[in-house]
PDB file of N, CA and C in Angstrom:
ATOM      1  N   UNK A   1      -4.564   5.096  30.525  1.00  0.00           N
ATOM      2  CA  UNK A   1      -4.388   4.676  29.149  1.00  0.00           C
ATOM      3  C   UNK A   1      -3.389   3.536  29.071  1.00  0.00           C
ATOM      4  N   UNK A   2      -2.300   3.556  29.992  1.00  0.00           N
ATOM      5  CA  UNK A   2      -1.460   2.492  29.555  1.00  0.00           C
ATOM      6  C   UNK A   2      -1.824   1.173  30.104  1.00  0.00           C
ATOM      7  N   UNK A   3      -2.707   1.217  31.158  1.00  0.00           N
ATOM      8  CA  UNK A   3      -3.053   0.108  31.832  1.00  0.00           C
ATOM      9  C   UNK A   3      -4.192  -0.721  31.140  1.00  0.00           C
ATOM     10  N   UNK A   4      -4.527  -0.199  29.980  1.00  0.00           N
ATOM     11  CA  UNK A   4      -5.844  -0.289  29.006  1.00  0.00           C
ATOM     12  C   UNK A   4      -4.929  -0.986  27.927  1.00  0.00           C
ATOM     13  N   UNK A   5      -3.626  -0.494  27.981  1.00  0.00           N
ATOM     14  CA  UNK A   5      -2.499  -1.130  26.374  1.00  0.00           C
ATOM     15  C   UNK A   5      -2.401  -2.618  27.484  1.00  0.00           C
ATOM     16  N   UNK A   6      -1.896  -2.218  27.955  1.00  0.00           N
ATOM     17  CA  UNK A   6      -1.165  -3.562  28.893  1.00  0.00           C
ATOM     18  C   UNK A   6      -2.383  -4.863  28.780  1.00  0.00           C
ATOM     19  N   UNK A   7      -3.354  -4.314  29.750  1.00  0.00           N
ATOM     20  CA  UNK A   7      -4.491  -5.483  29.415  1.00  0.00           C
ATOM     21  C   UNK A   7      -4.910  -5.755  28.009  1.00  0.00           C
ATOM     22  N   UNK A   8      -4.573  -4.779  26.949  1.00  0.00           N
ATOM     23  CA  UNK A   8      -5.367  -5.490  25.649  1.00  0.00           C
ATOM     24  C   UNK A   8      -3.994  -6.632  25.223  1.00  0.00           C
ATOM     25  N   UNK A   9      -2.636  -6.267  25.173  1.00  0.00           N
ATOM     26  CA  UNK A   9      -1.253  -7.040  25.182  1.00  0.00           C
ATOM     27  C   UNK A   9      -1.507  -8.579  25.930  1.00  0.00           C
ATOM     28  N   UNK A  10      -2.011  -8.487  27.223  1.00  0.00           N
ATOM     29  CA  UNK A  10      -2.158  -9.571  27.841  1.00  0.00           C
ATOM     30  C   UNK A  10      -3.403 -10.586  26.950  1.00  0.00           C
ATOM     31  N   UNK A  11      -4.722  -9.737  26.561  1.00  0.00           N
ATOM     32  CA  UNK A  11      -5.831 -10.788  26.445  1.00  0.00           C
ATOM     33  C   UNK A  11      -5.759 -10.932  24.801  1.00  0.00           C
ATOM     34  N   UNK A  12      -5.052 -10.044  24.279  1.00  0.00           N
ATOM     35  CA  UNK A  12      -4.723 -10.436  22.786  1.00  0.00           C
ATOM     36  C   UNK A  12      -3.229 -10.851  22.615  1.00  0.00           C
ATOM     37  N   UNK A  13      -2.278 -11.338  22.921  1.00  0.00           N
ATOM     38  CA  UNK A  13      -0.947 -11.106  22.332  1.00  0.00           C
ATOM     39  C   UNK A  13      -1.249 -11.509  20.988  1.00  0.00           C
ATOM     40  N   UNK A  14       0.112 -10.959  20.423  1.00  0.00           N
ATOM     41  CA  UNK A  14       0.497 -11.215  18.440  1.00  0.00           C
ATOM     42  C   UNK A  14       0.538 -12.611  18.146  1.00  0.00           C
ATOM     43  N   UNK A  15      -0.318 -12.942  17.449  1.00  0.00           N
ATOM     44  CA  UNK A  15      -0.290 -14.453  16.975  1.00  0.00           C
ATOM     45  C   UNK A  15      -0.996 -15.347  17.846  1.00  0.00           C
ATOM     46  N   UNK A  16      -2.260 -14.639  18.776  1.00  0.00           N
ATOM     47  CA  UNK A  16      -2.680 -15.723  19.294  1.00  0.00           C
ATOM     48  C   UNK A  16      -4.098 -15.535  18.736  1.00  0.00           C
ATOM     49  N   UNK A  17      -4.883 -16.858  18.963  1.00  0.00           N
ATOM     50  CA  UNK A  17      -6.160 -17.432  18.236  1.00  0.00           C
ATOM     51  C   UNK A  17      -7.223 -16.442  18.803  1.00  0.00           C
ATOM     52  N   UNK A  18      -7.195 -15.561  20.227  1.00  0.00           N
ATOM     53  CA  UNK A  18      -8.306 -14.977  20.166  1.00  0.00           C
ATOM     54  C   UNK A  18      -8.055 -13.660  19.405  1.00  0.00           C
ATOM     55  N   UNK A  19      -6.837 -13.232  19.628  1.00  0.00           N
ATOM     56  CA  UNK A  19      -6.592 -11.679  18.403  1.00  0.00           C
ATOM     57  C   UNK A  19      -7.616 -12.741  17.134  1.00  0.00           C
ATOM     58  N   UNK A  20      -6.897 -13.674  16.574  1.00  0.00           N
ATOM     59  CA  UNK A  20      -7.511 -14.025  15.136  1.00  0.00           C
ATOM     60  C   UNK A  20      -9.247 -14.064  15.373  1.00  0.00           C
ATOM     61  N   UNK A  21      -9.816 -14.329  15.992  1.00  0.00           N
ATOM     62  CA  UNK A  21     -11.307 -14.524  16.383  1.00  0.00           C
ATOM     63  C   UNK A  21     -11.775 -12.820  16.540  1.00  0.00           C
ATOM     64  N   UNK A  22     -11.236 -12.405  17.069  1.00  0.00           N
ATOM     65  CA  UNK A  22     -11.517 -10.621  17.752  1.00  0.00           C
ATOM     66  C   UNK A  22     -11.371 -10.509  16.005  1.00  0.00           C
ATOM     67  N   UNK A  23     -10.154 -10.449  14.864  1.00  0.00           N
ATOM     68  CA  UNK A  23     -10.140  -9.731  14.015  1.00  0.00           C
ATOM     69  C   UNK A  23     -11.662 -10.103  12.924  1.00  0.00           C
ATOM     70  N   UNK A  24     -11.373 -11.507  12.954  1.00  0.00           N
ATOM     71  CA  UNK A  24     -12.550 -12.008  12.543  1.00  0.00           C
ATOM     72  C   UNK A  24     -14.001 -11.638  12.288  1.00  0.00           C
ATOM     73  N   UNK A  25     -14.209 -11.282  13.595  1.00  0.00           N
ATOM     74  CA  UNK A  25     -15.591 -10.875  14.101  1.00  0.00           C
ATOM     75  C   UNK A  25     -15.668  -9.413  13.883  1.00  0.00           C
ATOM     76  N   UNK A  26     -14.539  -8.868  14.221  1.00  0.00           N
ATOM     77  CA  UNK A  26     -14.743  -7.545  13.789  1.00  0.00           C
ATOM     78  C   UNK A  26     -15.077  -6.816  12.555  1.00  0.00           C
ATOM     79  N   UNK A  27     -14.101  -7.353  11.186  1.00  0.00           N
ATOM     80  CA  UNK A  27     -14.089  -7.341   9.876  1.00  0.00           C
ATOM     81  C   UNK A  27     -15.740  -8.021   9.530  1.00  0.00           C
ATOM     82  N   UNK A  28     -16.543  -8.991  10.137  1.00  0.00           N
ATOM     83  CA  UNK A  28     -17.684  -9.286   9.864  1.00  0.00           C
ATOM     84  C   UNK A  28     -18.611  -8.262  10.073  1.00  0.00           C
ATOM     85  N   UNK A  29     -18.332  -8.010  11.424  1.00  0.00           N
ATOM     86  CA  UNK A  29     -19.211  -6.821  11.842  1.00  0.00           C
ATOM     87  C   UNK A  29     -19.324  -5.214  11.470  1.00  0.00           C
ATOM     88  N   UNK A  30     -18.020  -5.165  10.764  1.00  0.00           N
ATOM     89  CA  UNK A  30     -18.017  -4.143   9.657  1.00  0.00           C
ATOM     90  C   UNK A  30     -18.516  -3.924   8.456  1.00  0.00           C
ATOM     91  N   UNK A  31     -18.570  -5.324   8.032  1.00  0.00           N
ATOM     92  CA  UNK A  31     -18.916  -5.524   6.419  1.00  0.00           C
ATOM     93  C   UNK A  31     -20.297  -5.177   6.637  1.00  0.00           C
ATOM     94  N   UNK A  32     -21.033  -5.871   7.706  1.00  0.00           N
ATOM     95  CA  UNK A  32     -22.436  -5.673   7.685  1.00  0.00           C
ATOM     96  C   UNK A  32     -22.640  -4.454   8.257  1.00  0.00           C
ATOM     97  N   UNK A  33     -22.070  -3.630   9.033  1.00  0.00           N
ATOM     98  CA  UNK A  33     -22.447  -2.076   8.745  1.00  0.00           C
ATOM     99  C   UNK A  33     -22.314  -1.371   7.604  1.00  0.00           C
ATOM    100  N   UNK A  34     -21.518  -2.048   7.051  1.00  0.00           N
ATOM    101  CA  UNK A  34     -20.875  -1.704   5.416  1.00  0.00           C
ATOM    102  C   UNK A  34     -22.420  -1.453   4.427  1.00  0.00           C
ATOM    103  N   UNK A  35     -22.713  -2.576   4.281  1.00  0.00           N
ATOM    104  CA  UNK A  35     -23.981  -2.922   3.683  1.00  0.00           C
ATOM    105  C   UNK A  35     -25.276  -2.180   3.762  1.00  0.00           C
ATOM    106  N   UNK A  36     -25.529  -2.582   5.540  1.00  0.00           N
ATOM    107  CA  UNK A  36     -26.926  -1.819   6.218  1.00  0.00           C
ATOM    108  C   UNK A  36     -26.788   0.223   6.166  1.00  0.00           C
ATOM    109  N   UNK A  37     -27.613   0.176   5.497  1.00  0.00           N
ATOM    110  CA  UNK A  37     -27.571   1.826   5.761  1.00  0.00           C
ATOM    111  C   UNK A  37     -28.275   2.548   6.659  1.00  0.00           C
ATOM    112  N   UNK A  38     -28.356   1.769   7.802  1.00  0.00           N
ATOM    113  CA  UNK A  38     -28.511   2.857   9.106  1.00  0.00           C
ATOM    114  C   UNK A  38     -27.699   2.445  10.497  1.00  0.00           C
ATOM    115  N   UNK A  39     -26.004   1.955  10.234  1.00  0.00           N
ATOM    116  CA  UNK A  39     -25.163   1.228  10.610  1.00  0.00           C
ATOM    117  C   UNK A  39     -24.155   2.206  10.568  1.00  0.00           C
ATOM    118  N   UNK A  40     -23.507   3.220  11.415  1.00  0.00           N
ATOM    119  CA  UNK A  40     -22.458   3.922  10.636  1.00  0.00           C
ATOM    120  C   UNK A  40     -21.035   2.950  11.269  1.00  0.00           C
ATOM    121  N   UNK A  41     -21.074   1.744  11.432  1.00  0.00           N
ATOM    122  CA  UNK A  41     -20.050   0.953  12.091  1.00  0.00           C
ATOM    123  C   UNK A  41     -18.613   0.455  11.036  1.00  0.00           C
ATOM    124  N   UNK A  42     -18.899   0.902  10.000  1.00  0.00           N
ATOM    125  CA  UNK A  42     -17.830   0.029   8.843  1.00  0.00           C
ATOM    126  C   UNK A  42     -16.755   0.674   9.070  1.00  0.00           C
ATOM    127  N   UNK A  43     -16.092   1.113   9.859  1.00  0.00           N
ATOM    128  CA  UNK A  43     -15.091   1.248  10.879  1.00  0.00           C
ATOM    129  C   UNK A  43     -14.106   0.380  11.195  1.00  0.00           C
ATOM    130  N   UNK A  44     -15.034  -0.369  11.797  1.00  0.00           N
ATOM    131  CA  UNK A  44     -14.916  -1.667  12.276  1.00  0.00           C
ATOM    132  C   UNK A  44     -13.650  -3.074  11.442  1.00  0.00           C
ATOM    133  N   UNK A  45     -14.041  -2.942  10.637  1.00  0.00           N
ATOM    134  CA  UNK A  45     -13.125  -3.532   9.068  1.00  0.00           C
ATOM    135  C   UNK A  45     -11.917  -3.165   9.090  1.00  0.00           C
ATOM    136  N   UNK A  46     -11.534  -1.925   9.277  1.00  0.00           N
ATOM    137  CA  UNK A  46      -9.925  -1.371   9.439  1.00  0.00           C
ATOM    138  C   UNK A  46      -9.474  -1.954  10.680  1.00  0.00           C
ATOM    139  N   UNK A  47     -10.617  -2.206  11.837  1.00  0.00           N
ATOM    140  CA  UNK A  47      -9.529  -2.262  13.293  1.00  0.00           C
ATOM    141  C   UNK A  47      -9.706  -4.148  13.404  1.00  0.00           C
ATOM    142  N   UNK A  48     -10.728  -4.811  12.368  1.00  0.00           N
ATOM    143  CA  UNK A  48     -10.286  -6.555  12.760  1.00  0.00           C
ATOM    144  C   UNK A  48      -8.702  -6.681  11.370  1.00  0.00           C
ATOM    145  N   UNK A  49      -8.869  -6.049  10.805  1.00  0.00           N
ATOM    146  CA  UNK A  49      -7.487  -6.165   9.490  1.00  0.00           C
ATOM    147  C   UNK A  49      -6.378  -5.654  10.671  1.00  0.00           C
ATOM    148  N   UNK A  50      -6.466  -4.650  11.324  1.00  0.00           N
ATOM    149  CA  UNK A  50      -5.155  -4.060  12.505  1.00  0.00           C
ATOM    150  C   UNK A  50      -5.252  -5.486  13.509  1.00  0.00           C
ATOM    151  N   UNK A  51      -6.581  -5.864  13.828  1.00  0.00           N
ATOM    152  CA  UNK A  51      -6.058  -6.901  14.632  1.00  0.00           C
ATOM    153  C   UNK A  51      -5.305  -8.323  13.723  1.00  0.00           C
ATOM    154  N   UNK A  52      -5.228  -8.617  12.430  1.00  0.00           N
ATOM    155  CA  UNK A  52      -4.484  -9.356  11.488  1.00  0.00           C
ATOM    156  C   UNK A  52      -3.119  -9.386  11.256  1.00  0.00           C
ATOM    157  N   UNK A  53      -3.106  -7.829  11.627  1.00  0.00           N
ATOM    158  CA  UNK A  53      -1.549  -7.294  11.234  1.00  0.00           C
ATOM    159  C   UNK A  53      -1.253  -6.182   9.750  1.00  0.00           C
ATOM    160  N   UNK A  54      -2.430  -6.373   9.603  1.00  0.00           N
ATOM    161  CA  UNK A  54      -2.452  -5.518   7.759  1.00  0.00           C
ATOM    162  C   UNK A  54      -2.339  -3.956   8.626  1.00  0.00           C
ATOM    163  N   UNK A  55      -1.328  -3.031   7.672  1.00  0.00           N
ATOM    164  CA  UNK A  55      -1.167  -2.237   7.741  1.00  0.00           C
ATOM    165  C   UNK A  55      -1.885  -1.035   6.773  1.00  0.00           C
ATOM    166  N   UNK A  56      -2.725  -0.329   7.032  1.00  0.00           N
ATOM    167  CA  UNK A  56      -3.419   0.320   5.772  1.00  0.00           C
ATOM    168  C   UNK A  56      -2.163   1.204   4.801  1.00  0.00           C
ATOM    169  N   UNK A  57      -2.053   1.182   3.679  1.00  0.00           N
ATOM    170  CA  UNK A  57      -1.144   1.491   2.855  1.00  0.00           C
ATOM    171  C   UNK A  57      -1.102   3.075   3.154  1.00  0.00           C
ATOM    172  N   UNK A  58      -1.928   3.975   3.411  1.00  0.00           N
ATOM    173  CA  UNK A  58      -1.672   5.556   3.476  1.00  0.00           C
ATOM    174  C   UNK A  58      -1.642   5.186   5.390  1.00  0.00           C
ATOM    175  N   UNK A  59      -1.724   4.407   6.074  1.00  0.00           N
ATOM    176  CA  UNK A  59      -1.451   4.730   7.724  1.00  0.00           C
ATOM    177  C   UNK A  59      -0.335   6.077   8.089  1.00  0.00           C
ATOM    178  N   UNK A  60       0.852   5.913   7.558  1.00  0.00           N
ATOM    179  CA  UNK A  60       2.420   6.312   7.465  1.00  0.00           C
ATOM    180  C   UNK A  60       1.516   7.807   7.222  1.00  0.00           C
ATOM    181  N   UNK A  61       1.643   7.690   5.992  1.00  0.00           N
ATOM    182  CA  UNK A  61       1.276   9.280   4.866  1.00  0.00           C
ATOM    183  C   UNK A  61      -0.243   9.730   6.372  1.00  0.00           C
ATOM    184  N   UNK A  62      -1.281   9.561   6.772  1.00  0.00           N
ATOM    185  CA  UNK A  62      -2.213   9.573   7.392  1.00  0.00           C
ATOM    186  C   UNK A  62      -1.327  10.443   8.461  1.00  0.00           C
ATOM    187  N   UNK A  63      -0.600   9.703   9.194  1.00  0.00           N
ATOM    188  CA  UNK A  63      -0.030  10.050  10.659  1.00  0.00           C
ATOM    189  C   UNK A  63       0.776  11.363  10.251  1.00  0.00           C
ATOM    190  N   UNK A  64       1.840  11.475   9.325  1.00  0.00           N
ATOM    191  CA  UNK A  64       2.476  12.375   8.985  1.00  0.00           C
ATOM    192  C   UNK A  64       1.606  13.748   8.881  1.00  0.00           C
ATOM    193  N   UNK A  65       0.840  13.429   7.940  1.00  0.00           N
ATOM    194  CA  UNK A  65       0.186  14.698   7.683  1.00  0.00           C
ATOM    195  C   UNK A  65      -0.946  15.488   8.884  1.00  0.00           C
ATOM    196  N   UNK A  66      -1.429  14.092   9.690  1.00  0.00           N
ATOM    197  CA  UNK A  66      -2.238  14.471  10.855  1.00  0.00           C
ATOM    198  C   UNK A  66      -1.174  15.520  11.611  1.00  0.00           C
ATOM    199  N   UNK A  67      -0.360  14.907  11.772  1.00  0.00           N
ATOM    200  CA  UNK A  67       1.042  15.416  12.852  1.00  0.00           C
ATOM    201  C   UNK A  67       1.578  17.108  12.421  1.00  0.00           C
ATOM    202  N   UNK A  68       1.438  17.155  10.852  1.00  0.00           N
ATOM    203  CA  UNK A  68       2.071  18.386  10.577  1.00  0.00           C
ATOM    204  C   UNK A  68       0.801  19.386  10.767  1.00  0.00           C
ATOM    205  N   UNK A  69      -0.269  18.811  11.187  1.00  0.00           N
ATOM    206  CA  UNK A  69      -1.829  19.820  10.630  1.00  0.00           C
ATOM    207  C   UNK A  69      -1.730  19.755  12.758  1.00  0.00           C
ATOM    208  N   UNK A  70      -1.659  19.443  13.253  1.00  0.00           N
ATOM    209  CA  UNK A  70      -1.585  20.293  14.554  1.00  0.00           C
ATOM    210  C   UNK A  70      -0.124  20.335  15.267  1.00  0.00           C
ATOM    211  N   UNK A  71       0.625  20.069  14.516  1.00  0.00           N
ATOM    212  CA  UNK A  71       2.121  20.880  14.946  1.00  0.00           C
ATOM    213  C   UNK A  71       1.995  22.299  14.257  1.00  0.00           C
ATOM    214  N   UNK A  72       1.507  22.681  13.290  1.00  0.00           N
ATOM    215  CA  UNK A  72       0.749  24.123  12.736  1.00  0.00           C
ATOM    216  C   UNK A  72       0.445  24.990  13.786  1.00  0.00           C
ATOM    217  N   UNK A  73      -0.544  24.678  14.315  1.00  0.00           N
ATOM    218  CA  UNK A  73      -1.202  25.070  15.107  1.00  0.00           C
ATOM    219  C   UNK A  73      -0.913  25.246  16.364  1.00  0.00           C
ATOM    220  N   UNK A  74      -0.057  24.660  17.099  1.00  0.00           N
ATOM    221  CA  UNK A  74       0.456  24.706  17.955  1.00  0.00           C
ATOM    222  C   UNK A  74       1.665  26.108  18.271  1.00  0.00           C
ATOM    223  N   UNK A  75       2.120  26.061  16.728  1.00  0.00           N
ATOM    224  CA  UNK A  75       3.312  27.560  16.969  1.00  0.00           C
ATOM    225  C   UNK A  75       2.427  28.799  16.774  1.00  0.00           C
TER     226      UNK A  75
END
């Protein structure tokens, strides 16, 4: 797994033109799963906006509550 972070760090760093092209294409390729209804890809849209830098406004609230629903479970 970390050798998978490392290489995406290397072929995308922050602020470079292919992250912007990767987010690009991605957010396109979402919209049009968005649209097509036998596409379940509109997915896709959240992770070219993550490659932008946009943070989804519930991410925070998302993680928290994921975190407390199997720290539950765990005791």
């Amino acid at each position: 797994m970390m050798t998978l972070l490392v290489w995406f760090k290397k072929v995308f760093p922050p602020g470079s033109r292919a992250r912007k092209v990767a987010g690009v294409l991605l957010i396109i390729l979402g919209f049009i799963a968005l649209v097509t209804p036998f596409s379940p890809g509109a997915w896709l849209i959240f992770i070219g906006l993550e490659f932008f830098g946009v943070r989804l406004a519930l991410w925070d609230r998302l993680k928290s509550w994921w975190g407390k629903k199997y720290n539950d479970r765990r005791d």
